[in-house]
C-alpha atoms as a PDB file:
ATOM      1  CA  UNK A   1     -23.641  17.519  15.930  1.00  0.00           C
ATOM      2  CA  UNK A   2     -25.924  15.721  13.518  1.00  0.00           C
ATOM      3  CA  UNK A   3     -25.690  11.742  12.628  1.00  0.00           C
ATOM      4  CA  UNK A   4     -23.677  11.438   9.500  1.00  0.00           C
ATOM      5  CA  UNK A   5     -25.357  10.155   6.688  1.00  0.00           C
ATOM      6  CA  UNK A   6     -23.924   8.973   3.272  1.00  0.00           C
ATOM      7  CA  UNK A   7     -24.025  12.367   1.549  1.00  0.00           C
ATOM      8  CA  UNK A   8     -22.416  14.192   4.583  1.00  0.00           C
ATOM      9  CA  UNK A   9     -20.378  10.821   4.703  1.00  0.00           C
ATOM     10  CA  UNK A  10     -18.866  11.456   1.348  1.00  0.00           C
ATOM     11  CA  UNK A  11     -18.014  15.088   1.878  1.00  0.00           C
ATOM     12  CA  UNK A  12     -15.961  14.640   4.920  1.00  0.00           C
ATOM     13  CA  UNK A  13     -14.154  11.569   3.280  1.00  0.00           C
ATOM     14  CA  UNK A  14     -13.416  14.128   0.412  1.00  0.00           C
ATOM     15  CA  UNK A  15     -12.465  17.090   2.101  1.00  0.00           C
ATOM     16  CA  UNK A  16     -10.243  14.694   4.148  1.00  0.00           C
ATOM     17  CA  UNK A  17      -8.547  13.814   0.749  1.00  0.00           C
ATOM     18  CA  UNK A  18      -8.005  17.155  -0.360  1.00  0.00           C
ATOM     19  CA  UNK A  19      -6.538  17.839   2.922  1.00  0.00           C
ATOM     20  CA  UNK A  20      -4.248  15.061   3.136  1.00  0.00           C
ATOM     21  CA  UNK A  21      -3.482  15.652  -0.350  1.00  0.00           C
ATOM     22  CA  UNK A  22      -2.645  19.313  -0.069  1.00  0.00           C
ATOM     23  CA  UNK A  23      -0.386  18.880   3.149  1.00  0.00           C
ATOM     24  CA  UNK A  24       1.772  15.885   0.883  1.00  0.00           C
ATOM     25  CA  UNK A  25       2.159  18.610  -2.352  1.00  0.00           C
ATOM     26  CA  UNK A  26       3.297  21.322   0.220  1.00  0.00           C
ATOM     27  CA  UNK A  27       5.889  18.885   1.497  1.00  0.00           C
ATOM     28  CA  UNK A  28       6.562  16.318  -1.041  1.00  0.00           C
ATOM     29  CA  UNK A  29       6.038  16.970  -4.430  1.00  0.00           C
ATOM     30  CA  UNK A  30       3.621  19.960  -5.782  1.00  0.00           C
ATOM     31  CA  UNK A  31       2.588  17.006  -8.696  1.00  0.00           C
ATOM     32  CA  UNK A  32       0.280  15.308  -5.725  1.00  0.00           C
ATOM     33  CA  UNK A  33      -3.289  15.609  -6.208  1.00  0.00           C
ATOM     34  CA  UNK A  34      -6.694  14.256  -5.068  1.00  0.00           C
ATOM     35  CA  UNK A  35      -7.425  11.400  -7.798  1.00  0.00           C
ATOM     36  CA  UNK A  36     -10.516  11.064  -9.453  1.00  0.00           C
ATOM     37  CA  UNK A  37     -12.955   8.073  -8.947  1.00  0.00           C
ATOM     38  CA  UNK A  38     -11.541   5.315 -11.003  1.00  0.00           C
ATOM     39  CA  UNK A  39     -14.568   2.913 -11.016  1.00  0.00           C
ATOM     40  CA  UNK A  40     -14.139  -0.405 -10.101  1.00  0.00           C
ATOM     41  CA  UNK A  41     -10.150  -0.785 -10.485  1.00  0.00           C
ATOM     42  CA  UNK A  42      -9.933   2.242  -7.516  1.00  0.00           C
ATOM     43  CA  UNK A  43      -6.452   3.376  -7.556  1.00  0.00           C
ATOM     44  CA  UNK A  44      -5.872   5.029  -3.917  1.00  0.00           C
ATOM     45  CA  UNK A  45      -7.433   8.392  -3.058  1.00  0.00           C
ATOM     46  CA  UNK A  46      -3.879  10.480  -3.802  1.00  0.00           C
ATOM     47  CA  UNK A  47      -1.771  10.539  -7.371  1.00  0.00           C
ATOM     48  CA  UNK A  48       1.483  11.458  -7.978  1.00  0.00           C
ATOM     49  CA  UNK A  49       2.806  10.113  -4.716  1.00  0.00           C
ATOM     50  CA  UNK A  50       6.252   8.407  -5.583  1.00  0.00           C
ATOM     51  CA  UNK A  51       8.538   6.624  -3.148  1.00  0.00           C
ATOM     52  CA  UNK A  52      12.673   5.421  -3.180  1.00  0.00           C
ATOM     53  CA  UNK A  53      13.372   5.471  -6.508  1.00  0.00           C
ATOM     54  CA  UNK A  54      10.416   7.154  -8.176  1.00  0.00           C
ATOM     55  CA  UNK A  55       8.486   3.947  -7.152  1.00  0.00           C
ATOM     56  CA  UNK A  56       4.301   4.773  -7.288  1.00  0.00           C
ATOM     57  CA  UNK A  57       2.834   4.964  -3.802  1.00  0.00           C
ATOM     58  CA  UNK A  58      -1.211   4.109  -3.199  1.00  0.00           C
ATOM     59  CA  UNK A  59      -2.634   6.168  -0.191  1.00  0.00           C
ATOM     60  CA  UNK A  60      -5.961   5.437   1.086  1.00  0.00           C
ATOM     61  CA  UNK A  61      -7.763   8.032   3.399  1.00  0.00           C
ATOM     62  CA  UNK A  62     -10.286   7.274   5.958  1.00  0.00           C
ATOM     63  CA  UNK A  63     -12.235  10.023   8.147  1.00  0.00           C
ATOM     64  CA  UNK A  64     -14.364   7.799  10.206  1.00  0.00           C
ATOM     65  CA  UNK A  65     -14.621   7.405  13.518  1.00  0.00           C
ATOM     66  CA  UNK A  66     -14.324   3.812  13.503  1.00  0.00           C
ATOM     67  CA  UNK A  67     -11.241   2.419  12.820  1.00  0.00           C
ATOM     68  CA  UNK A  68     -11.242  -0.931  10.600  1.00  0.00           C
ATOM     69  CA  UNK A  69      -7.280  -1.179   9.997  1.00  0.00           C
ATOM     70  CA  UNK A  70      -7.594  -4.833   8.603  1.00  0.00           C
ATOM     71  CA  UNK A  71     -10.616  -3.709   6.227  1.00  0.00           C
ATOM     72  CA  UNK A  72      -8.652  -0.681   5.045  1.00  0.00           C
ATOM     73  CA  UNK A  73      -5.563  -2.592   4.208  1.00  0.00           C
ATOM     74  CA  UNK A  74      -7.020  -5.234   2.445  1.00  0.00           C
ATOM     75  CA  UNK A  75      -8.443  -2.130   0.405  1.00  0.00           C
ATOM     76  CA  UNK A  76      -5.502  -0.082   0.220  1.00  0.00           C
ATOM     77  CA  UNK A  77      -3.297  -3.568  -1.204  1.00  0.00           C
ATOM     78  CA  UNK A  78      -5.985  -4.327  -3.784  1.00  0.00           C
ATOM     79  CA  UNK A  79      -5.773  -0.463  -5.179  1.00  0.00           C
ATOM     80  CA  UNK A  80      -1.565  -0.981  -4.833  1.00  0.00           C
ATOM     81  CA  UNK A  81      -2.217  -3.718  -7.329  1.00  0.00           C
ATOM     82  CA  UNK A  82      -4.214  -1.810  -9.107  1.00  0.00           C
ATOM     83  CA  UNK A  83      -1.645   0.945  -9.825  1.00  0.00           C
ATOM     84  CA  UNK A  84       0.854  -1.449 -10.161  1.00  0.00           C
ATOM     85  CA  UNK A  85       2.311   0.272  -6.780  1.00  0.00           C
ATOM     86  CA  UNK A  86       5.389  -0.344  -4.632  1.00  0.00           C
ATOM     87  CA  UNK A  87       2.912   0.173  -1.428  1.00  0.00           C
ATOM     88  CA  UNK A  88      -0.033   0.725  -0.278  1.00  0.00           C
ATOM     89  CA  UNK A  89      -0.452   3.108   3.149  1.00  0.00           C
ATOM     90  CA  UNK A  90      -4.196   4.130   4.487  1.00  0.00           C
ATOM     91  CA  UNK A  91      -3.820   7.434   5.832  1.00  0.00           C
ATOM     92  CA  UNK A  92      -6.708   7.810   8.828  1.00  0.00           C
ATOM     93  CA  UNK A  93      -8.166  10.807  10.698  1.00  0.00           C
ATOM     94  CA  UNK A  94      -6.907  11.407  13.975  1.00  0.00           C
ATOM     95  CA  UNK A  95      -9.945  12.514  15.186  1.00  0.00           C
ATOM     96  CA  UNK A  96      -9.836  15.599  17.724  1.00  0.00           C
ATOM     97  CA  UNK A  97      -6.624  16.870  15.213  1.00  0.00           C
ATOM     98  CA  UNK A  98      -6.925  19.235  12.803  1.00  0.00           C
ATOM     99  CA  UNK A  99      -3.039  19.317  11.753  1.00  0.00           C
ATOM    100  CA  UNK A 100      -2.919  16.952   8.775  1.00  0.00           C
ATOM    101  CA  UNK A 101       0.164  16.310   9.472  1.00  0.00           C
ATOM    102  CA  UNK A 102      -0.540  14.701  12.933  1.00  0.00           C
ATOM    103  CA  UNK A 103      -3.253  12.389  11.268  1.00  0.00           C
ATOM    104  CA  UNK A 104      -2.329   8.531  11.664  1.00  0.00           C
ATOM    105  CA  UNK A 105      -0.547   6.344   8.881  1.00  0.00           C
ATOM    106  CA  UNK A 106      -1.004   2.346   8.655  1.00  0.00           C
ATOM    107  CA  UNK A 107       0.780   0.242   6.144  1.00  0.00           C
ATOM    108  CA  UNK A 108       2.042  -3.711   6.881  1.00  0.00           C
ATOM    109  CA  UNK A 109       5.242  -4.318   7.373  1.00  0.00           C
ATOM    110  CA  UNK A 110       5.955  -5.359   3.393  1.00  0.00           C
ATOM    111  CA  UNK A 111       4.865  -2.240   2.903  1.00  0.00           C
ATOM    112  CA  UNK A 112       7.660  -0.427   5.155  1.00  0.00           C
ATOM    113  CA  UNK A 113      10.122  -2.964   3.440  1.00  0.00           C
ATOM    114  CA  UNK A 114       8.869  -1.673   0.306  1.00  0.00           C
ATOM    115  CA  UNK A 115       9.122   1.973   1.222  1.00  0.00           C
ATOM    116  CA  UNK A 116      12.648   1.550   2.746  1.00  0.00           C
ATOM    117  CA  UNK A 117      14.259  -0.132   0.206  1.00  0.00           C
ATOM    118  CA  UNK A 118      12.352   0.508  -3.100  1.00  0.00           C
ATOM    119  CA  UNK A 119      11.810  -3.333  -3.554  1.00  0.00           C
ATOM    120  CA  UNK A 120       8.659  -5.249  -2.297  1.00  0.00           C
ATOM    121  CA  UNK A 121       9.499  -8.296  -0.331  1.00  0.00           C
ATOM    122  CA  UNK A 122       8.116 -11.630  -1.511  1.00  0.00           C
ATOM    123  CA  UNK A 123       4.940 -13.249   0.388  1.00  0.00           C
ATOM    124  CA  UNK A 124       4.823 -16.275   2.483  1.00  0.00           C
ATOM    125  CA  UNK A 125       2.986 -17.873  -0.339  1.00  0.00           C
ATOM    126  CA  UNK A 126       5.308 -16.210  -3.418  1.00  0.00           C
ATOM    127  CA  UNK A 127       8.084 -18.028  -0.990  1.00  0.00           C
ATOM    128  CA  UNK A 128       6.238 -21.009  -0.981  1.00  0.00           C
ATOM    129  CA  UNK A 129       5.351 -21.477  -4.811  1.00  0.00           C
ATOM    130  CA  UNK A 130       9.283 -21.057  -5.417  1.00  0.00           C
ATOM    131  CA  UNK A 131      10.238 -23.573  -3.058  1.00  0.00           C
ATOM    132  CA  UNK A 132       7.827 -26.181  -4.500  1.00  0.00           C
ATOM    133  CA  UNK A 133       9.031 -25.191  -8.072  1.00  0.00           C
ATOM    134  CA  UNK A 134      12.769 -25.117  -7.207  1.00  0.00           C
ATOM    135  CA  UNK A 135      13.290 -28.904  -5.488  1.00  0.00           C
ATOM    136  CA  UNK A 136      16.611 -29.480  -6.888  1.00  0.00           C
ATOM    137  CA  UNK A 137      19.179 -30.704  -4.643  1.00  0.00           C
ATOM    138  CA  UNK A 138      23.153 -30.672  -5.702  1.00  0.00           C
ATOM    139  CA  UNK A 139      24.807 -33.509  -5.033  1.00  0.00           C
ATOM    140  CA  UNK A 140      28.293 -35.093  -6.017  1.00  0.00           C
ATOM    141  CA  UNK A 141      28.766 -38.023  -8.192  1.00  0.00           C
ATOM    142  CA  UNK A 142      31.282 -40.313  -8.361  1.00  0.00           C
ATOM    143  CA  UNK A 143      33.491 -38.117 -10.509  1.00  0.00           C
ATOM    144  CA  UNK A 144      33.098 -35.188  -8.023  1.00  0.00           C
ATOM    145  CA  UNK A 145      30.857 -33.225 -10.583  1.00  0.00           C
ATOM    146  CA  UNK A 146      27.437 -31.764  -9.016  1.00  0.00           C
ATOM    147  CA  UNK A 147      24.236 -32.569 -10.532  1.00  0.00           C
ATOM    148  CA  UNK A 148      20.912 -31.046  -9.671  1.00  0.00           C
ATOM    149  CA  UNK A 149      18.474 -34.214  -8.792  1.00  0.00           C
ATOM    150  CA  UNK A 150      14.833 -33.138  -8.590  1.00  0.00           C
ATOM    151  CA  UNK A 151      13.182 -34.243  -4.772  1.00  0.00           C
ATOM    152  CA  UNK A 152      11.336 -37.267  -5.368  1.00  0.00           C
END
């Protein structure tokens, strides 16, 4: 077997798309499709994908042999934003496996969340920002009546 190179590169990843792609159509939804390059604002390799209550789904699909799961989630959340997605899931080659569906699926866990319940969890920093703009505390004055006092 030759060295890949970028054209040969760019065929695989594509022919892994279509493949991926075809398998979700047969078994999902016949609306899901390869997507065209987007540019810049890249969108996720698969459209029409929709999750728990019609929620937009961004797959990301990686034939390589070496696997860069932090790399390919950062990629696969900036494309969720992107499409204004519920979540983002890379779908990688399981090398040796020709069944698509036995190929590997990544996603964090606020993706599961997200996919499980239709609603994406907050971040540790979303959390954060709340908490610092919400410091009220209720406490009882002298009448018994609750007033929220912002933290000093």
């Amino acid at each position: 077997m030759s060295p890949r190179n970028r054209a040969s590169a760019k065929k695989a990843g594509s022919r892994f798309e279509s493949l991926v792609a075809a398998y979700l159509a047969a078994h999902v939804d016949s609306g899901i499709e390869r997507r065209a390059r987007n540019g810049a604002k890249d969108r996720g390799d698969i459209s029409g994908l929709r999750g728990i209550l019609g929620r937009r789904l961004v797959v990301e699909c990686k034939d390589t042999t070496r696997t860069a799961l932090a790399e390919w989630a950062r990629e696969a959340e900036i494309e969720r934003g992107n499409d204004d997605a519920i979540a983002g899931l890379v779908v990688h080659k399981r090398h040796g496996v020709g069944d698509p569906g036995q190929q590997w699926v990544t996603c964090t866990l606020a993706d599961l969340v997200a996919l499980l319940t239709g609603s994406r969890p907050l971040s540790a920093e979303d959390l954060a920002a709340i908490e610092e703009d919400v410091r009220f505390e209720r406490t009882e004055d002298a009448r018994g009546r609750y007033t929220e006092d912002a933290d000093a």
